[in-house]
C-alpha atoms as a PDB file:
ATOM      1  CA  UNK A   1       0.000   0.000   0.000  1.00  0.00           C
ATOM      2  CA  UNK A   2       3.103   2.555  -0.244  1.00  0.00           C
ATOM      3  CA  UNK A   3       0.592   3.352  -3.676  1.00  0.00           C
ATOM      4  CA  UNK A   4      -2.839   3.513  -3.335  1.00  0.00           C
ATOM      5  CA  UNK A   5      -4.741   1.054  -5.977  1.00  0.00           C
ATOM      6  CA  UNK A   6      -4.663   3.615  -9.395  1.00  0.00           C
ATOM      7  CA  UNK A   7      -7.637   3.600 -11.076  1.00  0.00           C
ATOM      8  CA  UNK A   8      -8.775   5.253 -14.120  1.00  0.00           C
ATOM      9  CA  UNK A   9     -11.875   6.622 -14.919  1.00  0.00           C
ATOM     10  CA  UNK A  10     -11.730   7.006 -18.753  1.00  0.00           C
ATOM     11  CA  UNK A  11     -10.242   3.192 -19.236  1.00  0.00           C
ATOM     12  CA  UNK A  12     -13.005   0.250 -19.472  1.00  0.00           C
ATOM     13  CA  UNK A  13     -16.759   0.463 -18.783  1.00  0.00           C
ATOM     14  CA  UNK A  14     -18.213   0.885 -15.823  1.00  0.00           C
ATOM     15  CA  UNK A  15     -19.137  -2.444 -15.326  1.00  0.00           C
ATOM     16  CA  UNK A  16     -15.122  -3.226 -15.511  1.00  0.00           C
ATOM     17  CA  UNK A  17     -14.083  -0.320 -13.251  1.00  0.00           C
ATOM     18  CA  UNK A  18     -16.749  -1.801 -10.456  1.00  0.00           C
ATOM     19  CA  UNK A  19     -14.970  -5.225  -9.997  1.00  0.00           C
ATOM     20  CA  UNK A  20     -11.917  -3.179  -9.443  1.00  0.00           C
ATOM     21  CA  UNK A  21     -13.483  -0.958  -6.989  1.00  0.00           C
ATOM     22  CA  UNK A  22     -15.196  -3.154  -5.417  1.00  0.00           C
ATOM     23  CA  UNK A  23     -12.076  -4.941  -4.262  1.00  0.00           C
ATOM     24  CA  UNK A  24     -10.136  -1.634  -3.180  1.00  0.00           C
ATOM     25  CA  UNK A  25     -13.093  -0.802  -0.753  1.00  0.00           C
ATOM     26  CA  UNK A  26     -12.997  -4.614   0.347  1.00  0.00           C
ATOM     27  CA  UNK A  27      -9.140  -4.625   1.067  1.00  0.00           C
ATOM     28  CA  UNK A  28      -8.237  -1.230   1.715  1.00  0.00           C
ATOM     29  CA  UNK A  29     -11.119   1.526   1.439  1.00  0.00           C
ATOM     30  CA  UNK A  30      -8.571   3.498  -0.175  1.00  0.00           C
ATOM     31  CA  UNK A  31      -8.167   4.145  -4.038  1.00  0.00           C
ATOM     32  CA  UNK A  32      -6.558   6.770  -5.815  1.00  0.00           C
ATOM     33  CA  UNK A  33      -8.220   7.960  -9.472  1.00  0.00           C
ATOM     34  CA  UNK A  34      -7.237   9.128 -12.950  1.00  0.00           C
ATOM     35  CA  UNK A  35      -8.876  10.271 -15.609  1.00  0.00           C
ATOM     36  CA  UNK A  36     -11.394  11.891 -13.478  1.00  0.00           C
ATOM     37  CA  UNK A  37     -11.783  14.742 -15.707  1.00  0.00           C
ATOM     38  CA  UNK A  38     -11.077  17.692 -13.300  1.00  0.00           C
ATOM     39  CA  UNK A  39      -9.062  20.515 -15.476  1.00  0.00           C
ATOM     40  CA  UNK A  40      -5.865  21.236 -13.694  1.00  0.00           C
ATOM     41  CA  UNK A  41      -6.733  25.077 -13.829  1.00  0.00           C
ATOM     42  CA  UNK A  42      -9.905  24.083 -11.801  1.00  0.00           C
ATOM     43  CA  UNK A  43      -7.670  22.880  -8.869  1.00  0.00           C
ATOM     44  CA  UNK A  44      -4.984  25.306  -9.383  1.00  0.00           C
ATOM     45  CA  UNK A  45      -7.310  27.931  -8.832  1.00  0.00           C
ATOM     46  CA  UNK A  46      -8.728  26.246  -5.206  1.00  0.00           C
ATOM     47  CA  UNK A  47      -5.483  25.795  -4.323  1.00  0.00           C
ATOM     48  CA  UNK A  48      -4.430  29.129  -4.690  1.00  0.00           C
ATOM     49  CA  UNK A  49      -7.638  30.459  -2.730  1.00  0.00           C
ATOM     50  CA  UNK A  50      -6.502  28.159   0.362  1.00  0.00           C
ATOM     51  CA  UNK A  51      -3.313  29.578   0.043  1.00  0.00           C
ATOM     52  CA  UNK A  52      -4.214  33.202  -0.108  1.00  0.00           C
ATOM     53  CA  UNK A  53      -6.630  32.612   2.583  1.00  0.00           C
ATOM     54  CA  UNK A  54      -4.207  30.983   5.129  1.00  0.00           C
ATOM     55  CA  UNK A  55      -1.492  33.236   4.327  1.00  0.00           C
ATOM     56  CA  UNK A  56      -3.449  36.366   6.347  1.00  0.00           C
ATOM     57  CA  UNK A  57      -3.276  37.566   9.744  1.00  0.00           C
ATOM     58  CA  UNK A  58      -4.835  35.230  12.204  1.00  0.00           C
ATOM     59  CA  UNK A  59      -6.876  38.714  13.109  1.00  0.00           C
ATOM     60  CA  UNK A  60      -8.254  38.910   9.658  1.00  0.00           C
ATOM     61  CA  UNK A  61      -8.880  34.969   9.101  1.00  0.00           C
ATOM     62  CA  UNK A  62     -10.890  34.700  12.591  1.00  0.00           C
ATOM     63  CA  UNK A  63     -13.362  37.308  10.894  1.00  0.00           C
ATOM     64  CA  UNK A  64     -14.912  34.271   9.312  1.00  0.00           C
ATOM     65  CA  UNK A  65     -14.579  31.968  12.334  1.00  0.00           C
ATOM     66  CA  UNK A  66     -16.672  28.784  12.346  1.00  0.00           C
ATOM     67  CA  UNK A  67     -17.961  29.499  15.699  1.00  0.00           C
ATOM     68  CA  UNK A  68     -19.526  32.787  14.206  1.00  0.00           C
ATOM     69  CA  UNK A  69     -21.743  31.244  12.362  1.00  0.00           C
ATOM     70  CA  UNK A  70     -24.878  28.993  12.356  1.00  0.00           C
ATOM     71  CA  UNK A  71     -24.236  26.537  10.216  1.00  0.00           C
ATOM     72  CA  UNK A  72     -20.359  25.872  11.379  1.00  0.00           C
ATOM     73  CA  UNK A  73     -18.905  27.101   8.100  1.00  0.00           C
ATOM     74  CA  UNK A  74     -15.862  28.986   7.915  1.00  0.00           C
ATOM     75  CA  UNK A  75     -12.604  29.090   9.374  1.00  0.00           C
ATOM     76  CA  UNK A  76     -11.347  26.807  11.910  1.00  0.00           C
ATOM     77  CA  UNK A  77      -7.693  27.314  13.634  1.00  0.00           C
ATOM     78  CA  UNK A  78      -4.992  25.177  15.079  1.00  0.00           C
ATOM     79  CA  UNK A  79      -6.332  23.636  17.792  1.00  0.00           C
ATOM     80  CA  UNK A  80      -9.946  23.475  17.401  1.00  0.00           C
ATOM     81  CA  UNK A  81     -10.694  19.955  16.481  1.00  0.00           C
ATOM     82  CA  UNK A  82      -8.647  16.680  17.652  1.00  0.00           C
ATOM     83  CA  UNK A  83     -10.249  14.051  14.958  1.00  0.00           C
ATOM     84  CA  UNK A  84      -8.940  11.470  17.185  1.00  0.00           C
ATOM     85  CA  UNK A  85     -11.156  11.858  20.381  1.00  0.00           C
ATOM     86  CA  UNK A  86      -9.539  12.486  23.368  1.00  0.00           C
ATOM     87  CA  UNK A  87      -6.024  13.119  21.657  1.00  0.00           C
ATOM     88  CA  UNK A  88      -4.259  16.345  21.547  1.00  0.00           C
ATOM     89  CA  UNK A  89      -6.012  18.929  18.839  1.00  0.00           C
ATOM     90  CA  UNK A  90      -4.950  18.395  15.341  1.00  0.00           C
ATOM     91  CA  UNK A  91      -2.178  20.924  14.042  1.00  0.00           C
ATOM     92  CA  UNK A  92      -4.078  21.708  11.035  1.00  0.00           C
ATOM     93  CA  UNK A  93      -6.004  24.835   9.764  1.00  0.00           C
ATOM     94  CA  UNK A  94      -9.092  25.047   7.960  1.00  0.00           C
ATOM     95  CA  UNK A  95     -12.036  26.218   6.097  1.00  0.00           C
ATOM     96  CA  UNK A  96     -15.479  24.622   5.778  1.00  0.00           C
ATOM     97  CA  UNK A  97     -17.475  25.320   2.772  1.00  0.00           C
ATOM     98  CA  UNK A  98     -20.916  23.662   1.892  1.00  0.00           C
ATOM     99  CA  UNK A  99     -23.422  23.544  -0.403  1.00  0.00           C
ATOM    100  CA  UNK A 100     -24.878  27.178  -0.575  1.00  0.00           C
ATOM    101  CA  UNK A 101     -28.771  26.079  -1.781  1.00  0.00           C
ATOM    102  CA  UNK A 102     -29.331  24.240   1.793  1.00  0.00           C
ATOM    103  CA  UNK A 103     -27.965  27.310   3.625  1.00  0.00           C
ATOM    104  CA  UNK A 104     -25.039  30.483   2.803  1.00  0.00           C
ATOM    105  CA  UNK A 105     -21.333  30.138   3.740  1.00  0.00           C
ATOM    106  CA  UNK A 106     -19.188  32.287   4.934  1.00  0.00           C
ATOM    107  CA  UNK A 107     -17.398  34.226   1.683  1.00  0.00           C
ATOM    108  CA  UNK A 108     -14.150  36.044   2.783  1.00  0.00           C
ATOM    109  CA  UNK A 109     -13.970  39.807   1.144  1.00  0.00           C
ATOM    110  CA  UNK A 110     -13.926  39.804  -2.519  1.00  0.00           C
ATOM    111  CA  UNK A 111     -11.889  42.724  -2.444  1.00  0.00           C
ATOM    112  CA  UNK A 112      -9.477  41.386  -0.052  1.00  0.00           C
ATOM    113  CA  UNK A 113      -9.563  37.713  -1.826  1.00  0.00           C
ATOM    114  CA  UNK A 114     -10.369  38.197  -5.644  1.00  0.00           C
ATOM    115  CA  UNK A 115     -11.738  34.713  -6.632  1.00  0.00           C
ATOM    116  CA  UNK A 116     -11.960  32.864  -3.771  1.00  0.00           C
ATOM    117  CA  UNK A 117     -15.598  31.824  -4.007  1.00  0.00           C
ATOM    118  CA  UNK A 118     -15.745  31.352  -7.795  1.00  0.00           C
ATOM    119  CA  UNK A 119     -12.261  29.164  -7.840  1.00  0.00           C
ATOM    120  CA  UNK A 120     -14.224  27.190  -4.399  1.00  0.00           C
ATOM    121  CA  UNK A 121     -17.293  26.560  -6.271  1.00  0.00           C
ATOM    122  CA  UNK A 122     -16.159  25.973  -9.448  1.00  0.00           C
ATOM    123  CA  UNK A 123     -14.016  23.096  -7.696  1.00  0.00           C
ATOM    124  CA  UNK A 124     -16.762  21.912  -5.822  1.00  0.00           C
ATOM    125  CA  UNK A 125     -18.733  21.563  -8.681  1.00  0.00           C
ATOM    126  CA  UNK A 126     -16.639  19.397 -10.284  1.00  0.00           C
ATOM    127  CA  UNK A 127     -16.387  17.061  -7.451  1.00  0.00           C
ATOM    128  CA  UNK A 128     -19.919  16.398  -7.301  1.00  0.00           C
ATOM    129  CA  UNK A 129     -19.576  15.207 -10.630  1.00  0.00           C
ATOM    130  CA  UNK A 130     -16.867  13.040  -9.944  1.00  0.00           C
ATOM    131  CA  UNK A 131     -18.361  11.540  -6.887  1.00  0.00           C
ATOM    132  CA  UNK A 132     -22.288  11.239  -8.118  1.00  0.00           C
ATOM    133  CA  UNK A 133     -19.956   9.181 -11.336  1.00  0.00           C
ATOM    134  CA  UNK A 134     -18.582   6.680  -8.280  1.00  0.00           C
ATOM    135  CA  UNK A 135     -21.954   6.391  -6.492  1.00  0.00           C
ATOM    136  CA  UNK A 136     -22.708   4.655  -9.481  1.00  0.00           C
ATOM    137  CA  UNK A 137     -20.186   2.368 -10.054  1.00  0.00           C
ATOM    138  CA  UNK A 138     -20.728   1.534  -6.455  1.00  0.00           C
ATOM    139  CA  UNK A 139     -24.106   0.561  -7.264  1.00  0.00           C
ATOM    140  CA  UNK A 140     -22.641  -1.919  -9.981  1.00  0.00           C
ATOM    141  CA  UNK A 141     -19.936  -3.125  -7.477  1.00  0.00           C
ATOM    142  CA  UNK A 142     -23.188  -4.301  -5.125  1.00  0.00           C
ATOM    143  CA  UNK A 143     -25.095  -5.555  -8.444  1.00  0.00           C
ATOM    144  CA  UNK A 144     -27.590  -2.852  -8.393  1.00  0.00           C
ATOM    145  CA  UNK A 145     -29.666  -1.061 -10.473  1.00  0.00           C
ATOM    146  CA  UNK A 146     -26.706   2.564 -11.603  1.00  0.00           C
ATOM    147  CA  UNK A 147     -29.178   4.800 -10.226  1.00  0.00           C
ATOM    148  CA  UNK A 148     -29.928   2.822  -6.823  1.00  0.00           C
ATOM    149  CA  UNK A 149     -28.615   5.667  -4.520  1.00  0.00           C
ATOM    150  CA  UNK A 150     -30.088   8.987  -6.787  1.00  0.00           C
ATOM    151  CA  UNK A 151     -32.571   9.051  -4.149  1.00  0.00           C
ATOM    152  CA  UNK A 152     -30.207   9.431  -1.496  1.00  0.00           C
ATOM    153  CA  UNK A 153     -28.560  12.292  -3.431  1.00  0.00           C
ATOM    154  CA  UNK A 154     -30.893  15.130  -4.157  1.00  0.00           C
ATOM    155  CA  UNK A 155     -29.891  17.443  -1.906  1.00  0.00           C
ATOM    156  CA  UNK A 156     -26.402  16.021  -0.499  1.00  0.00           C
ATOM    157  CA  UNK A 157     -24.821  17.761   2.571  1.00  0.00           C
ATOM    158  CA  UNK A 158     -21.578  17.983   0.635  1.00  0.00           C
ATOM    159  CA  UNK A 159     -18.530  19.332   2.318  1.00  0.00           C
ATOM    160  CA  UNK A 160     -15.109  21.280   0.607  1.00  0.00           C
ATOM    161  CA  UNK A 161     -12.506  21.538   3.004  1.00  0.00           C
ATOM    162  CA  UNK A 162      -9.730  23.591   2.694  1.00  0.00           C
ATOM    163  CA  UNK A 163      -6.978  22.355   4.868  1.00  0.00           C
ATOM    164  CA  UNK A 164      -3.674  23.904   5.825  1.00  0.00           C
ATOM    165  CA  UNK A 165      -0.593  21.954   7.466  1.00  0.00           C
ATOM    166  CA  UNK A 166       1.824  23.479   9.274  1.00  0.00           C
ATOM    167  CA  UNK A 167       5.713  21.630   9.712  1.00  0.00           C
ATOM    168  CA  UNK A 168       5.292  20.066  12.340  1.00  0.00           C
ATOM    169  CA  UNK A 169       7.174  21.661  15.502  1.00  0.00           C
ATOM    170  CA  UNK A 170       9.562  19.317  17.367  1.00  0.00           C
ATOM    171  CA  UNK A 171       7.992  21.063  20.815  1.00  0.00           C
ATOM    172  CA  UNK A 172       4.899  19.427  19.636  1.00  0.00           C
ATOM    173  CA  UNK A 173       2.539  17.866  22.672  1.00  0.00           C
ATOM    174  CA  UNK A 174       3.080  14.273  22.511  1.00  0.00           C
ATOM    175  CA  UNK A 175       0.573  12.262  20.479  1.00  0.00           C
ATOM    176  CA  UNK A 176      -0.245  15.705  18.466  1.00  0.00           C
ATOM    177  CA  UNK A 177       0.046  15.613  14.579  1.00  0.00           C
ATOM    178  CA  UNK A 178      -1.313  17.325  11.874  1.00  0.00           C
ATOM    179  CA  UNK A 179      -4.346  15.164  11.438  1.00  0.00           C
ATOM    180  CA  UNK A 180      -5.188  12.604  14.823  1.00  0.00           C
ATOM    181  CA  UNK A 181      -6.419   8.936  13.429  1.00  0.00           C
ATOM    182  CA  UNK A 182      -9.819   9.000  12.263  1.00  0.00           C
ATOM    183  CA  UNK A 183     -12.442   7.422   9.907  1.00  0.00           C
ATOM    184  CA  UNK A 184     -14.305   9.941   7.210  1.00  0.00           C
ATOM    185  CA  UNK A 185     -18.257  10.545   8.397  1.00  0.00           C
ATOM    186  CA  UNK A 186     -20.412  10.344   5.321  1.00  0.00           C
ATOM    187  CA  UNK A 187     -20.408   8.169   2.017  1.00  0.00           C
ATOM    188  CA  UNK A 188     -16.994   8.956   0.056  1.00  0.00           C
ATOM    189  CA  UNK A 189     -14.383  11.863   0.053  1.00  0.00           C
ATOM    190  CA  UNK A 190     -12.123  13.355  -2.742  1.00  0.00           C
ATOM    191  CA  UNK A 191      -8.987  14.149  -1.478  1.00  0.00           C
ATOM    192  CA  UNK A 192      -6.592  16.376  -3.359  1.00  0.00           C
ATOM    193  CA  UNK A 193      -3.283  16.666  -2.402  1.00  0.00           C
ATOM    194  CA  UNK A 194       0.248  18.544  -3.042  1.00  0.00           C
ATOM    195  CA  UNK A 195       3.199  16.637  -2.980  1.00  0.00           C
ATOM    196  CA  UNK A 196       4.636  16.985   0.988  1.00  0.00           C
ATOM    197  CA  UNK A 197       2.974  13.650   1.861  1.00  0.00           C
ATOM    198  CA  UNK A 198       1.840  12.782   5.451  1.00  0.00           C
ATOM    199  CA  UNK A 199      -0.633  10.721   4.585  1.00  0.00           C
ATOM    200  CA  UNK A 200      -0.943   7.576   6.358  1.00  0.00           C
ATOM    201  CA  UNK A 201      -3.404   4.866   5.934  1.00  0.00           C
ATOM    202  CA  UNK A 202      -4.203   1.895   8.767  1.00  0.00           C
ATOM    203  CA  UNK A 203      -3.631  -1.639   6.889  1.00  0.00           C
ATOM    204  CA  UNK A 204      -5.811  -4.557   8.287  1.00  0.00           C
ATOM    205  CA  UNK A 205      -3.121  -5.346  10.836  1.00  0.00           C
ATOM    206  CA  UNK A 206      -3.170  -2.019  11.924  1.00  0.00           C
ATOM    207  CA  UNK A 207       0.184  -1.273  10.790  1.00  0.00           C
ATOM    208  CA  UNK A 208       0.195   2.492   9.771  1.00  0.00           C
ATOM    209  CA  UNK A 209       1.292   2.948   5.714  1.00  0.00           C
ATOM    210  CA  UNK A 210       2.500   6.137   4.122  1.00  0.00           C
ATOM    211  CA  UNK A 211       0.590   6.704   1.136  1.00  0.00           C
ATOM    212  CA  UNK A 212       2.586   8.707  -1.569  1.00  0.00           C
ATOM    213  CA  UNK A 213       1.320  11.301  -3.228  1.00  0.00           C
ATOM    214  CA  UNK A 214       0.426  10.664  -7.230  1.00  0.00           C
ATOM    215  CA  UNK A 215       0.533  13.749  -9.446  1.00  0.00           C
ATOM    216  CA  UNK A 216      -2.834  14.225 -10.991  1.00  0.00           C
ATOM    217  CA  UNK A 217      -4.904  11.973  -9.393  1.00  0.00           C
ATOM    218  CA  UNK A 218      -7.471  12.239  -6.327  1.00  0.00           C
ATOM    219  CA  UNK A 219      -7.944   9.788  -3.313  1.00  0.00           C
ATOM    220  CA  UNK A 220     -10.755   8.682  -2.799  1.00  0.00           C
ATOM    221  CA  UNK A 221     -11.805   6.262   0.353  1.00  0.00           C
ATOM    222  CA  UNK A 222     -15.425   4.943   1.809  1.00  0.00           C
ATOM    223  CA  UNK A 223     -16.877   6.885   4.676  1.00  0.00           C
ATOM    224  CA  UNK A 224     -19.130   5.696   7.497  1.00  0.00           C
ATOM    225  CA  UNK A 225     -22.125   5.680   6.009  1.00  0.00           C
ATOM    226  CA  UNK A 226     -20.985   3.655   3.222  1.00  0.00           C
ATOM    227  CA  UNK A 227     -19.637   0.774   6.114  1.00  0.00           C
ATOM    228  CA  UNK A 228     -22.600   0.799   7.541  1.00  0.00           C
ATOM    229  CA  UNK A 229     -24.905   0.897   4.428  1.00  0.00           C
ATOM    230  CA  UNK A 230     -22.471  -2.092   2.926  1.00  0.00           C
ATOM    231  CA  UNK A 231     -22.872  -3.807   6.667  1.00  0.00           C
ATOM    232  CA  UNK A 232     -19.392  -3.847   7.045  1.00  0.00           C
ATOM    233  CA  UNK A 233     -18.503  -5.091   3.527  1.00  0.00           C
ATOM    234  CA  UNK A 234     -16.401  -2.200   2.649  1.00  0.00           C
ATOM    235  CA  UNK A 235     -14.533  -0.265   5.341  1.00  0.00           C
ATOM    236  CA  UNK A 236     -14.475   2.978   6.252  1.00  0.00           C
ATOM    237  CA  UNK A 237     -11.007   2.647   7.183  1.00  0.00           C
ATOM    238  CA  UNK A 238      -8.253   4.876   9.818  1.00  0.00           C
ATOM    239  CA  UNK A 239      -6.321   7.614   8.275  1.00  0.00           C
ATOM    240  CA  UNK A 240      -4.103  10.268   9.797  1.00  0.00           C
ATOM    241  CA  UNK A 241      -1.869  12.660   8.378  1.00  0.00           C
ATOM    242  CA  UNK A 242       1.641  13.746  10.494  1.00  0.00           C
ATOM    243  CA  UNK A 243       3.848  16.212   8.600  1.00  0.00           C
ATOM    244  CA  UNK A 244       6.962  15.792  10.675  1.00  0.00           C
ATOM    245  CA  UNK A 245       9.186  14.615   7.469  1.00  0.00           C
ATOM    246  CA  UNK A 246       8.857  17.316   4.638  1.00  0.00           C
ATOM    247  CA  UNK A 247       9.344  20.117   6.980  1.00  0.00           C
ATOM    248  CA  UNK A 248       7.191  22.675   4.794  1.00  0.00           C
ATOM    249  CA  UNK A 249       3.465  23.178   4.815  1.00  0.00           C
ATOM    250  CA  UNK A 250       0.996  20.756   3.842  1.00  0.00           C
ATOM    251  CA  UNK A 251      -1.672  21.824   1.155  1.00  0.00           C
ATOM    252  CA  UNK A 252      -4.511  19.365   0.644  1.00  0.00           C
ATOM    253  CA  UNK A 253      -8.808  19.791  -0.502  1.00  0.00           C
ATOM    254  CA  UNK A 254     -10.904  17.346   1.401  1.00  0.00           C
ATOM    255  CA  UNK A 255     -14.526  17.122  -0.127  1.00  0.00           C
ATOM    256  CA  UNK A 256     -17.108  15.000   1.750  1.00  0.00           C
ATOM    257  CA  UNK A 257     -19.793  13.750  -0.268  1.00  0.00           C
ATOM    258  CA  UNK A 258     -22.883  12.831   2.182  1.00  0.00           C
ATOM    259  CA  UNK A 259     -25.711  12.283   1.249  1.00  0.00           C
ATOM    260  CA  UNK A 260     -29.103  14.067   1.989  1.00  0.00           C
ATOM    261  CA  UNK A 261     -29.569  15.027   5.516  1.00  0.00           C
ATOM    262  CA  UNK A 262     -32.299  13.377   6.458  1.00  0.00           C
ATOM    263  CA  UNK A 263     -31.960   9.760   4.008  1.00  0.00           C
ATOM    264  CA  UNK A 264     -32.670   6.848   6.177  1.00  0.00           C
ATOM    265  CA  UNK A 265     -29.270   4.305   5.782  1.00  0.00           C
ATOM    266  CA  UNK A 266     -30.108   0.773   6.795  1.00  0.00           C
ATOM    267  CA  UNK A 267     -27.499  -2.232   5.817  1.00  0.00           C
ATOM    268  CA  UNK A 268     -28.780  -3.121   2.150  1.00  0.00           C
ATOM    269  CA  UNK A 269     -30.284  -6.422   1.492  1.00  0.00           C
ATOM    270  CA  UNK A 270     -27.535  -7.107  -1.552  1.00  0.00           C
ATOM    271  CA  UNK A 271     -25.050  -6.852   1.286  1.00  0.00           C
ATOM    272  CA  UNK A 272     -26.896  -9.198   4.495  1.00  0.00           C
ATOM    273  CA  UNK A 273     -28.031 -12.709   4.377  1.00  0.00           C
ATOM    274  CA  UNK A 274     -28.918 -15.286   6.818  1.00  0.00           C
ATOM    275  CA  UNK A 275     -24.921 -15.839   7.718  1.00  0.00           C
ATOM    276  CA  UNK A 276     -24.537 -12.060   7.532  1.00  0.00           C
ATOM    277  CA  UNK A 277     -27.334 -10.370   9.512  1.00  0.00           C
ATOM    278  CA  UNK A 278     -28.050  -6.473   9.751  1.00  0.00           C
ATOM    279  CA  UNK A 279     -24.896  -5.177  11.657  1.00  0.00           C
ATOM    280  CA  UNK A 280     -26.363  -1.657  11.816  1.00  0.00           C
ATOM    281  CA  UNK A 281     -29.785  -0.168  12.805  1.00  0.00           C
ATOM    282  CA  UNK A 282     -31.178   3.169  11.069  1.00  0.00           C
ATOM    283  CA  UNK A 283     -29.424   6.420  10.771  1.00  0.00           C
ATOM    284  CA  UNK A 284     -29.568   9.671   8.834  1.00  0.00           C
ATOM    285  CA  UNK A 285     -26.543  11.120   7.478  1.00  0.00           C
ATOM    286  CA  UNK A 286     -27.450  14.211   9.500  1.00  0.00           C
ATOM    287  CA  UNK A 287     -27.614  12.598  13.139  1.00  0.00           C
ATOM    288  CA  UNK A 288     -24.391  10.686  12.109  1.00  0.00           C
ATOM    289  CA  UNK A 289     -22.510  14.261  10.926  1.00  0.00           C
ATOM    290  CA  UNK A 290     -24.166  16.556  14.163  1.00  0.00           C
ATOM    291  CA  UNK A 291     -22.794  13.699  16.277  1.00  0.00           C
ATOM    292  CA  UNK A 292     -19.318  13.723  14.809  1.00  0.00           C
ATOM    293  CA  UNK A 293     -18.489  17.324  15.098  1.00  0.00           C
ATOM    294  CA  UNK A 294     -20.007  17.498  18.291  1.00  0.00           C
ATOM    295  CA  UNK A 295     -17.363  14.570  19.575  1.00  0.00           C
ATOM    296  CA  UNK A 296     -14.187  16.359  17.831  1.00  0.00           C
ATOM    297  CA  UNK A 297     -14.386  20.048  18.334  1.00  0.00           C
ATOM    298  CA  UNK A 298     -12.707  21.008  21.244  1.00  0.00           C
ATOM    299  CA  UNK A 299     -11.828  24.733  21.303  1.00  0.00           C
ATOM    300  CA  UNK A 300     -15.480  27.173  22.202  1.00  0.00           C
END
């Protein structure tokens, strides 16, 4: 696992690209994609906004704190989530953005950040293409119908996450890294990436493997919901990130693709049997995310 399973999108049909997936999320949860179709300028562009946003004052990024707002969009600092409960708080920066027809973000100045929100949307529009093109080669790696989860999706509860790494001091609180160990919340997440690495994936025998980074392509790995919803066929697996070894900043675009709010997820039939009951009772993806960022925030 030093490389991710490669993928790519525009090679075989999707019928052929489902076996293949199917086994990733099986084995390892983890995949990485090419030929997803994203135009480079598209992710230049949100790239550039996270680094013009990151790069101000911590007085003029805390204008668009998270914790100023009601639907816990916007900035977060160092320190204000540990994703590993009960560990020190991450040494990461971010910014939440999501989708602005369920309810407004927070947009930094125009004036003061020319582009950010079209270069943001224009890159979260292309990952909901991408990811509503893997919910259906999901469906043909469970042998269902392609459009078995559009009803799920209508409305999704999407996430883009601009994150920010810091090097990693050597005064740093023992057990704190950039990213604490922790499993993604909803169905799937894109994750772009710049080339400092830190990414570390938990292998079946819990043995911790750094995942290189692979120009061009996007990670992609199964969230909660989709365990449960698979009953435990593929996993949602352990991730962290600790950026102790490049010693620069870390640069990555986490976007969370979960489902509508209030979809009812129960283990599907294709996936329980007699010898493999229901694992899982009922949940909505919005119980499942309120839940989750109540556990991790830590910092008022």
């Amino acid at each position: 696992m030093s490389a991710l399973p490669l993928i790519d999108l525009a090679a075989g049909s999707d019928a052929t690209l489902a076996r293949v997936v199917d086994r990733a999320l099986t084995e390892a949860g983890f995949f990485a994609i090419a030929g997803h179709g994203v135009p480079a300028a598209v992710s230049d562009a949100a790239f550039d906004a996270a680094h013009r946003f990151f790069a101000l004052p911590e007085a003029a990024k805390v204008r668009w704190h998270i914790n100023g707002w009601p639907l816990k969009r916007g900035f977060d600092p160092i320190g204000w989530q540990s994703l590993d409960v009960g560990a020190p708080p991450d040494l990461k920066e971010s910014f939440y953005l999501g989708v602005e027809a369920i309810g407004p973000n927070q947009w930094p100045d125009e004036a003061l950040l020319p582009g950010f929100r079209s270069g943001c949307e224009a890159y979260a529009g292309q990952m909901d293409r991408v990811a509503r093109r893997l919910m259906g080669v999901f469906a043909l790696a469970l042998d269902l119908p392609p459009g078995h989860f559009d009803g799920f999706m209508q409305q999704p509860t999407c996430t883009t996450r601009l994150l920010h790494y810091p090097p990693q001091p050597a005064a740093a609180a023992p057990g704190q890294i950039g990213c604490g160990a922790h499993t993604d919340w909803g169905a799937l997440t894109l994750l772009a990436q710049d080339d400092a690495g830190g990414l570390q994936v938990q292998a079946l025998d819990g043995d911790w493997i750094d995942v290189e980074p692979m120009p061009g392509t996007l990670v992609v790995n199964a969230g909660d919901l989709l365990q449960r919803w698979t009953n435990d066929r593929w996993r949602s697996t352990p991730h962290r990130v600790i950026n102790r070894l490049s010693g620069r900043d870390r640069w990555s675009i986490a976007y969370f693709f979960d489902l509508d709010a209030d979809a009812v997820i129960v283990p599907l039939e294709a996936c329980t049997s007699a010898a493999h009951p229901p694992r899982y009772g009922p949940i909505t993806p919005g119980e499942h995310l309120a839940e989750m960022y109540r556990r991790t925030t830590v910092a008022a």
